[in-house]
Protein backbone atom coordinates (compact mmCIF):
# COMPACT_ATOMS: atom_id res chain seq x y z
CA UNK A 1 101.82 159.46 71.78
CA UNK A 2 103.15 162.44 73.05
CA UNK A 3 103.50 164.81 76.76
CA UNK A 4 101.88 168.36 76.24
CA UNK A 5 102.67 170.54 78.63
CA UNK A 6 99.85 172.89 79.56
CA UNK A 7 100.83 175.85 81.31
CA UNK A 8 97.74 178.01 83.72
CA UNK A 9 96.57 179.32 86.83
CA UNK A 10 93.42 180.70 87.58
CA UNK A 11 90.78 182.66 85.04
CA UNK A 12 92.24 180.79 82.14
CA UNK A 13 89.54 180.73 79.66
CA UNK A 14 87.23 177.76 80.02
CA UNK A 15 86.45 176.53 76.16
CA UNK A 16 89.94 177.74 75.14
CA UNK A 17 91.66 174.77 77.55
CA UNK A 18 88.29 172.49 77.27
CA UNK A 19 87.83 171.94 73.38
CA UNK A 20 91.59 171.48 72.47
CA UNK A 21 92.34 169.93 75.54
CA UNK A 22 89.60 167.46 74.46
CA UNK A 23 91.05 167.09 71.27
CA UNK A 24 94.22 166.40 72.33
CA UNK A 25 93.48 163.81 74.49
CA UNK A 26 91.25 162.07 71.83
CA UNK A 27 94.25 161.63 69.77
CA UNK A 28 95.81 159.31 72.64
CA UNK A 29 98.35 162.49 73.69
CA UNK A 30 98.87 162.86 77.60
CA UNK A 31 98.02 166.63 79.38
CA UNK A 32 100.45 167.76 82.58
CA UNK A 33 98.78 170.77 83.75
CA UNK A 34 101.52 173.10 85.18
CA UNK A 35 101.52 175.78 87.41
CA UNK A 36 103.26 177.71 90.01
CA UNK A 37 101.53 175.87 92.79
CA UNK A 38 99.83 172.91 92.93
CA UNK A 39 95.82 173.55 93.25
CA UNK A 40 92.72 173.48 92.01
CA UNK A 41 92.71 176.28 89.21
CA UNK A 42 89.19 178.19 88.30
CA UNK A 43 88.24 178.79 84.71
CA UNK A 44 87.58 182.62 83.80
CA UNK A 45 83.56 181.85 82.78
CA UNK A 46 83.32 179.37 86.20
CA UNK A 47 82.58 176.86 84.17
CA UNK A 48 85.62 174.19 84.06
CA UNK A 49 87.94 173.77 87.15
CA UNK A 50 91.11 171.98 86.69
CA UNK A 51 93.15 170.45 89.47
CA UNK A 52 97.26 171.01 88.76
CA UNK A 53 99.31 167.94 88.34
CA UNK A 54 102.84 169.78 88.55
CA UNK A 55 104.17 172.97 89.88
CA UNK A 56 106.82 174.62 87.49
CA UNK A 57 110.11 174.10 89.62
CA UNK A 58 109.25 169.98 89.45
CA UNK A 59 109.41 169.61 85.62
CA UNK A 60 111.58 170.26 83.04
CA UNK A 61 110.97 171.21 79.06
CA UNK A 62 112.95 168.28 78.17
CA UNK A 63 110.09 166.21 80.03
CA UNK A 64 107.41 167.22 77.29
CA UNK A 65 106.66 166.88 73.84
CA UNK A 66 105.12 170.16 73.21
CA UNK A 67 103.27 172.71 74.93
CA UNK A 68 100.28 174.57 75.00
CA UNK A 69 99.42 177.75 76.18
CA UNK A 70 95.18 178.12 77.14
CA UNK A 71 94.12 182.18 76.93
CA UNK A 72 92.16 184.32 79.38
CA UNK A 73 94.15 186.18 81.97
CA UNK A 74 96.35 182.83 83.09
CA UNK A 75 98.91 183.64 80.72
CA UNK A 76 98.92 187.43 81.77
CA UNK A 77 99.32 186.17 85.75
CA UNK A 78 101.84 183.82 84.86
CA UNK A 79 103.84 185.54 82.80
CA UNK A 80 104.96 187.20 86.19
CA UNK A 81 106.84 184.33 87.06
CA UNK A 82 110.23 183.74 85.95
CA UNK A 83 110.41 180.30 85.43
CA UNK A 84 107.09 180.21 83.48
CA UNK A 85 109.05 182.09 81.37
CA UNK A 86 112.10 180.61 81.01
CA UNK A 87 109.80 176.94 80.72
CA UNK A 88 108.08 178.49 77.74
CA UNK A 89 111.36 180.27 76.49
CA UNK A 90 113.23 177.11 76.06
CA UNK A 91 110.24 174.83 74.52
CA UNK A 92 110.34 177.36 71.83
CA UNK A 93 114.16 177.10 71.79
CA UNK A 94 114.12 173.42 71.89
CA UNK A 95 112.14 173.37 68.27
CA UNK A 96 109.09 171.55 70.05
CA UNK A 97 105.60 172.64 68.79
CA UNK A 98 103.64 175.29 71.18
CA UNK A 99 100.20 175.99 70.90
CA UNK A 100 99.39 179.71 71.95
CA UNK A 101 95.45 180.63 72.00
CA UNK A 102 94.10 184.19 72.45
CA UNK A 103 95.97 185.96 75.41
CA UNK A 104 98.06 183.09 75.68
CA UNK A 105 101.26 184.48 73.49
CA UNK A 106 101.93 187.04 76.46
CA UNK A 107 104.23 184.43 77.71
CA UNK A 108 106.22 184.27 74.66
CA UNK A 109 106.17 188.42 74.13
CA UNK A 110 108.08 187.66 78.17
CA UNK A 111 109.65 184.91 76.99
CA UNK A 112 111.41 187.38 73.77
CA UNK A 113 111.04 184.34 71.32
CA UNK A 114 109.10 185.71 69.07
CA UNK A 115 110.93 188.39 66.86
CA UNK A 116 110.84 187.47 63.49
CA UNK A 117 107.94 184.77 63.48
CA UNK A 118 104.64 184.99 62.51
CA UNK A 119 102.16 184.93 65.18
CA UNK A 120 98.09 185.85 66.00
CA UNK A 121 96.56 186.64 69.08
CA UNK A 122 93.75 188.44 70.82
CA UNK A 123 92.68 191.45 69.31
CA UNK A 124 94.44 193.81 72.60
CA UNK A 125 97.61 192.22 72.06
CA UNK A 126 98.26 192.42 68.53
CA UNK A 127 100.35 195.63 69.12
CA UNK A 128 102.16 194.08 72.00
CA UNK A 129 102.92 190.98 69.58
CA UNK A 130 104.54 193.61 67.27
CA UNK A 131 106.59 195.55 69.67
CA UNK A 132 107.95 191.93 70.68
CA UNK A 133 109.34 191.83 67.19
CA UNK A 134 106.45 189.52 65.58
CA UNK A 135 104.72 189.54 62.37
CA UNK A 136 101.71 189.88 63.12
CA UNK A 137 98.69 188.43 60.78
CA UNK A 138 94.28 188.91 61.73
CA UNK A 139 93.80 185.42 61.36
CA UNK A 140 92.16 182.79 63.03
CA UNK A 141 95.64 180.67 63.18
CA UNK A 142 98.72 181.64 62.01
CA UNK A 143 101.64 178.69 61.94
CA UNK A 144 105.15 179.16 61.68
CA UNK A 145 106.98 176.49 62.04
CA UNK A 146 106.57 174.51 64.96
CA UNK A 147 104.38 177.45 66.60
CA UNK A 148 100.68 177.52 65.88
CA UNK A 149 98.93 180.66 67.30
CA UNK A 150 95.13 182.04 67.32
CA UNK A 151 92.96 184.77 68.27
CA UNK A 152 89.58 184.09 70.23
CA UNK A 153 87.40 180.73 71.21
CA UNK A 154 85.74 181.27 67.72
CA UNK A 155 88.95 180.04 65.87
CA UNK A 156 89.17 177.21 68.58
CA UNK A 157 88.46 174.14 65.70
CA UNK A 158 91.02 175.95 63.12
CA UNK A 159 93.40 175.99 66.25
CA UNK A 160 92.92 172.32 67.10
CA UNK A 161 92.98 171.10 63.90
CA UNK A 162 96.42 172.67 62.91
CA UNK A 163 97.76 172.20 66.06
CA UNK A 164 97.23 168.75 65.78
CA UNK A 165 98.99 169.00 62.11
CA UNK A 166 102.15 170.09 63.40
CA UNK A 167 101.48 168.20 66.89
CA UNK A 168 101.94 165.00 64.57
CA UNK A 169 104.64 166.15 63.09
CA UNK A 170 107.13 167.22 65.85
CA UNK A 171 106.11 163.31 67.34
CA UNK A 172 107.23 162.04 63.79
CA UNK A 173 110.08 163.76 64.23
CA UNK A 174 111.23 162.80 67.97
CA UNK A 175 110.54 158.99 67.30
């Protein structure tokens, strides 16, 4: 199946990683958790900690099959680092599906891939989404194209299960 790339650091939040995570796995797909160093990262409720199998400047987007972006404040920390960014930036560029939950579109606003395509997010970032040039819809997923974005943990099955839609789809597609 395929690689998903799973970009966090610390206080991402717990169920939004957990339950598609879970998911994803389930379907026989393989998780590299990604970060700017390698550790143990801490989920935002303390529930879930996840130990980091890469750090950022040992992979490459053409190493992965997609990627997925958990919310919370990980994506807000990350976004800080440039090649977070630029990682992100070029999945998006490279056509491969991305999966963006809650806060975690911040690193796309960074990433300035998102004019033009219809996105979702948290509630508090809706306006950000829009000054990056997004159209930007209240619902619990919103897919365009090979990006599938949400809001909160209570769209989390929506989420999954049209992630996993266009997840099958981009593998169909790369085979």
């Amino acid at each position: 199946m395929s690689k998903i790339a799973v970009l966090m650091t610390d206080m991402f939040e717990d169920v939004e990683y957990t339950d598609p995570a879970q998911a994803f796995i389930d379907e026989g797909h393989e998780l590299t958790i990604i970060s700017t160093e390698k550790k143990e990262v801490e989920g935002k409720q303390g529930d879930v900690s996840i130990q980091v199998d890469e750090t950022i400047d040992k992979v490459s987007p053409e190493d992965f099959d997609a990627l997925f972006i958990p919310g919370g404040f990980s994506p807000d920390i990350l976004r800080g680092d440039d090649r977070i960014v630029e990682f992100a930036g070029k999945m998006v560029y490279l056509q491969k599906p991305v999966f963006a939950i809650c806060h975690g579109p911040q690193i796309l606003i960074t990433a300035n891939v998102l004019n033009g395509r219809s996105v979702t997010g948290f509630k508090s970032i809706q306006l950000d989404l829009q000054h990056a040039g997004a159209n930007v819809f209240d619902e619990p997923v919103v897919v365009c194209g090979n990006l599938v974005t949400s809001r909160q943990p209570d769209d989390i099955p929506q989420f999954i299960e049209q992630s996993k839609k266009v997840l099958n789809q981009g593998v169909k597609a790369h085979v």
